[in-house]
Protein backbone atom coordinates (compact mmCIF):
# COMPACT_ATOMS: atom_id res chain seq x y z
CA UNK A 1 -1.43 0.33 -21.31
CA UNK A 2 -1.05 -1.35 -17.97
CA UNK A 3 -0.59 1.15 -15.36
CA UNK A 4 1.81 -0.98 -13.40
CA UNK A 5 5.65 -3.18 -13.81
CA UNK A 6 4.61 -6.91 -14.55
CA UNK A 7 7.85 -7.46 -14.26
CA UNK A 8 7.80 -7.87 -10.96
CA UNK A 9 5.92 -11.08 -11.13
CA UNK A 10 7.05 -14.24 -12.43
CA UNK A 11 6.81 -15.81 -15.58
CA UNK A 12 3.95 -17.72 -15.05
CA UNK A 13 1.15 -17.21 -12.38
CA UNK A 14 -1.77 -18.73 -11.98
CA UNK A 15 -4.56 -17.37 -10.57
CA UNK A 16 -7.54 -19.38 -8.51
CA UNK A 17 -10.78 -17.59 -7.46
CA UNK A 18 -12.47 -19.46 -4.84
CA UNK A 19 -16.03 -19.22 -4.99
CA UNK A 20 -18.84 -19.79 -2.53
CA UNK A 21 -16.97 -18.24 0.44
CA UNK A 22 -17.68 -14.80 1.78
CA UNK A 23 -15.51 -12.74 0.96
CA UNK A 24 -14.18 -13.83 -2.28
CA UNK A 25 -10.62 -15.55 -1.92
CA UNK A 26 -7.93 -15.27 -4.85
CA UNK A 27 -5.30 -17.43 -4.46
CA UNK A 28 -1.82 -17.02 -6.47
CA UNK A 29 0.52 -19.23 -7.91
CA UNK A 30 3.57 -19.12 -9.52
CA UNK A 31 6.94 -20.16 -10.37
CA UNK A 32 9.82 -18.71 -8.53
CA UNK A 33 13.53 -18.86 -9.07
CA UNK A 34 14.02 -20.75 -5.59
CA UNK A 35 18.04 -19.24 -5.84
CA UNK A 36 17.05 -15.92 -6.19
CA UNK A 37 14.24 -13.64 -3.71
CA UNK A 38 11.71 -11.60 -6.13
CA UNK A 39 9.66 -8.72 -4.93
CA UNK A 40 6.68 -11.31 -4.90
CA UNK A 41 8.66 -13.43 -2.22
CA UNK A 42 8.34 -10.04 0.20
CA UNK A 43 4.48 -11.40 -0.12
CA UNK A 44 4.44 -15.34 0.30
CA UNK A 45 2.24 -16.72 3.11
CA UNK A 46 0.44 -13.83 3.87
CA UNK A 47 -3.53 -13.75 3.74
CA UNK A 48 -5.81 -10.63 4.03
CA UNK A 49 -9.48 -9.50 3.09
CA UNK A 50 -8.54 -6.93 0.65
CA UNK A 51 -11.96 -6.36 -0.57
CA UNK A 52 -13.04 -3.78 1.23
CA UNK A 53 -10.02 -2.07 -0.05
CA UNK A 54 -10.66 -2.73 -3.65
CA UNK A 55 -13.98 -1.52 -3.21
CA UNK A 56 -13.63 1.74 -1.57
CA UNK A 57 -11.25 2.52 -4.42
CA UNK A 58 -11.38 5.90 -6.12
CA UNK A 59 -14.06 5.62 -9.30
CA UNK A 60 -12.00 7.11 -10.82
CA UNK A 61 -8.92 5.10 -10.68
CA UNK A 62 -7.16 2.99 -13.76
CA UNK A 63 -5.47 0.29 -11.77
CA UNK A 64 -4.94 -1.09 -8.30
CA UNK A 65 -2.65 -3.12 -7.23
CA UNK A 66 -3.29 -4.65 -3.82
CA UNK A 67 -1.85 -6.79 -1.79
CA UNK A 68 -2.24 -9.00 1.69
CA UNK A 69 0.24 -7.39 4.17
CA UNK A 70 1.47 -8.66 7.11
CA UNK A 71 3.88 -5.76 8.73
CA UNK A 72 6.54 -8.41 11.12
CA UNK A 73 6.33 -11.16 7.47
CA UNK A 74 7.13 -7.69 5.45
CA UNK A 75 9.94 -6.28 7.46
CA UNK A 76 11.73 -9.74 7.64
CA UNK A 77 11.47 -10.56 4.12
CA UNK A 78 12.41 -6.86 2.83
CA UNK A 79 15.29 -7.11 4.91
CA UNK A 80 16.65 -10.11 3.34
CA UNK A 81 15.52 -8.47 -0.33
CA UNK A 82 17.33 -5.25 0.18
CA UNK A 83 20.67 -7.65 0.86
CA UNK A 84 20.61 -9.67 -1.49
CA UNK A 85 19.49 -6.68 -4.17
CA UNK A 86 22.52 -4.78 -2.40
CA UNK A 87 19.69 -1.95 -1.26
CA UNK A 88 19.60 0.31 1.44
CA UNK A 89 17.54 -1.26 4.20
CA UNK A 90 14.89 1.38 5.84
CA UNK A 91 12.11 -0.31 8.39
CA UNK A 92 8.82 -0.35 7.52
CA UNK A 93 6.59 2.76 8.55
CA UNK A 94 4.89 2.82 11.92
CA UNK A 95 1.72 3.72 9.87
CA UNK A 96 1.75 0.12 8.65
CA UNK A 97 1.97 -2.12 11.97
CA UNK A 98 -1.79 -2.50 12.19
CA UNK A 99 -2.27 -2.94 7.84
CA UNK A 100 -3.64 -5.90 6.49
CA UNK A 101 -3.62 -4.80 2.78
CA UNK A 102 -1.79 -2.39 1.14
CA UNK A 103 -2.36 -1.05 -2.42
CA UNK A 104 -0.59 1.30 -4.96
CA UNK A 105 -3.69 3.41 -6.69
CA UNK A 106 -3.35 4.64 -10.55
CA UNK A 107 -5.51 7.14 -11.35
CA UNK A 108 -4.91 9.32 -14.77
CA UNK A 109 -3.87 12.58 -12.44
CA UNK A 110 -1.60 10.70 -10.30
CA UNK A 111 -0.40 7.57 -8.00
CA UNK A 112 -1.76 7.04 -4.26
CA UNK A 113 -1.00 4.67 -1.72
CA UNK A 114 -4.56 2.87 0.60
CA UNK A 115 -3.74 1.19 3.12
CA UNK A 116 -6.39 -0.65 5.08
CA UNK A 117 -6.72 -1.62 9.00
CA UNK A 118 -8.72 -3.93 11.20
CA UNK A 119 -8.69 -1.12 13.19
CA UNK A 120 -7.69 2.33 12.59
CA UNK A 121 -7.48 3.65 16.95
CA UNK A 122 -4.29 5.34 17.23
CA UNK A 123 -3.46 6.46 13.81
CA UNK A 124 -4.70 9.95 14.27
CA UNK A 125 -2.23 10.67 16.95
CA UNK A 126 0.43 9.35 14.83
CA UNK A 127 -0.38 11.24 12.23
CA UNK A 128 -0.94 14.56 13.68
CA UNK A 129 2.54 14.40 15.44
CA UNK A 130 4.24 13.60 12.01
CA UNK A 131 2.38 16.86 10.41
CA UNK A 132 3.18 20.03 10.21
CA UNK A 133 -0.41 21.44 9.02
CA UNK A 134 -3.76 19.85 8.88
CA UNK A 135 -6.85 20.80 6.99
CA UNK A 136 -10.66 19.73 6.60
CA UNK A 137 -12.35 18.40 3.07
CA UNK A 138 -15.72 17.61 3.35
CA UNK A 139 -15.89 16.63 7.02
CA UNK A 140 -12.12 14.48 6.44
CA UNK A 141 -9.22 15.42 7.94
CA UNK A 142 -6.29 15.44 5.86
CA UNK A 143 -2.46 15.89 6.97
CA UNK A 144 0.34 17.86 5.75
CA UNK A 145 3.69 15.70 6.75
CA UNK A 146 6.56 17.94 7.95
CA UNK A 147 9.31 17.51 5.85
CA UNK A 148 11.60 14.77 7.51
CA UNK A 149 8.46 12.48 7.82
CA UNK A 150 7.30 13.06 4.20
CA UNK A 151 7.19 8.90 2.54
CA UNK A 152 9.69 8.33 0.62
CA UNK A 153 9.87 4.85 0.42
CA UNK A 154 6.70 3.64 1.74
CA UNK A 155 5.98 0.34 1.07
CA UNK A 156 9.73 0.07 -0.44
CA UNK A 157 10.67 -2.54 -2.15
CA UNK A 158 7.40 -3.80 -2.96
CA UNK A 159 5.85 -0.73 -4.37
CA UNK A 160 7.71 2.31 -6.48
CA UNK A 161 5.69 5.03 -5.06
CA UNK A 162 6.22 8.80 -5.49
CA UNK A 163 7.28 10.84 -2.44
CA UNK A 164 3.84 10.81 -0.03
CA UNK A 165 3.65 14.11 1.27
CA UNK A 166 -0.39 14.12 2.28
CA UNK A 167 -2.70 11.68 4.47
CA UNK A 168 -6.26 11.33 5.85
CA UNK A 169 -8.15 8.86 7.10
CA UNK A 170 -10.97 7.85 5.12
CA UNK A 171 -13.66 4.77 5.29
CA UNK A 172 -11.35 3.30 7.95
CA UNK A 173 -8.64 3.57 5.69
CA UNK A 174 -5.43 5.68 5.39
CA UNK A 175 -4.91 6.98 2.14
CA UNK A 176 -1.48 8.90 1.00
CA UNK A 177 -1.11 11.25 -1.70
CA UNK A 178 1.99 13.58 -3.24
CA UNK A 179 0.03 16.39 -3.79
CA UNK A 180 -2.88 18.19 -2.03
CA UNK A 181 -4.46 18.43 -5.64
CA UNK A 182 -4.43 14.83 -6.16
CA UNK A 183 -5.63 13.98 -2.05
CA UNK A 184 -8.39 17.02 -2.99
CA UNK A 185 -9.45 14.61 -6.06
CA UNK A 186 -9.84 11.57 -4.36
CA UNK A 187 -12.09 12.77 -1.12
CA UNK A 188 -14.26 14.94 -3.17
């Protein structure tokens, strides 16, 4: 079973690996209903290295989905989805104005969020004055969000993601979990 929505996409895609070049560059085509915005228009024209990502994915996980990301393209775009879907419109969090790639994690246990950064100064601060409790796993710090800073639509309306109630930073990226149990699983 595929551990994601293909709906989402379009009807026909194309994929186009372009070899030769460092890193490895995927380029995706498809055919869009030009009346209508899809979730994969929140996406168009935006370019990332999102191998790294990929790469420093759980072992253990049984799908990614990752994406370039591009937080000013993102908040426009998801703007003009929510409206036309007739959807609440919440801005983009903070946490993501320095992403380039974003990804939704399946592993059998659970569903994560990774998000991954040029550069990652400044996001502990951020993160330890949206927590309410921190704690250390194997030399990582990982954050306990208070309650009214708890994710609940992170990444919204790209990604259906469960509520995001832990964080740490790990391998330059910021990984969010629901539970400490499945955050536990992934750093150890």
């Amino acid at each position: 079973k595929i551990p994601f929505d293909i709906n989402d996409f379009t009807d026909w895609t194309a994929l186009n690996f372009e070899r030769g070049n460092s890193p490895l560059k995927i380029n995706a085509t498809g055919l869009l209903d030009s009346n209508k915005m899809s979730k994969m228009d929140l996406l168009l024209d935006q370019e990332s290295d999102f191998v790294p990502l990929l790469a420093s994915s759980p072992l253990n996980a049984v799908g990614v989905q990752a994406y370039a990301f591009d937080y000013n393209n993102f908040a426009q775009k998801s703007r003009m989805y929510n409206a036309q879907e007739n959807l609440s419109y919440a801005t983009p969090d903070s946490l993501l104005a320095q992403a380039n790639s974003v990804a939704k994690v399946h592993l059998r246990s659970g569903t994560m969020a990774v998000v991954s950064y040029d550069a990652i100064e400044g996001l502990e601060p951020k993160l330890g004055l949206q927590s309410v409790e921190t704690k250390k796993i194997r030399d990582v710090m990982q954050y306990r969000f208070e309650a009214s800073h708890i994710k609940t639509a992170f990444l919204s309306p790209l990604l259906d993601l469960p509520p995001l109630e832990y964080a740490a930073l790990f391998d330059g990226q910021l990984i969010l979990a629901p539970s400490a149990q499945l955050m536990e699983e992934v750093l150890t």
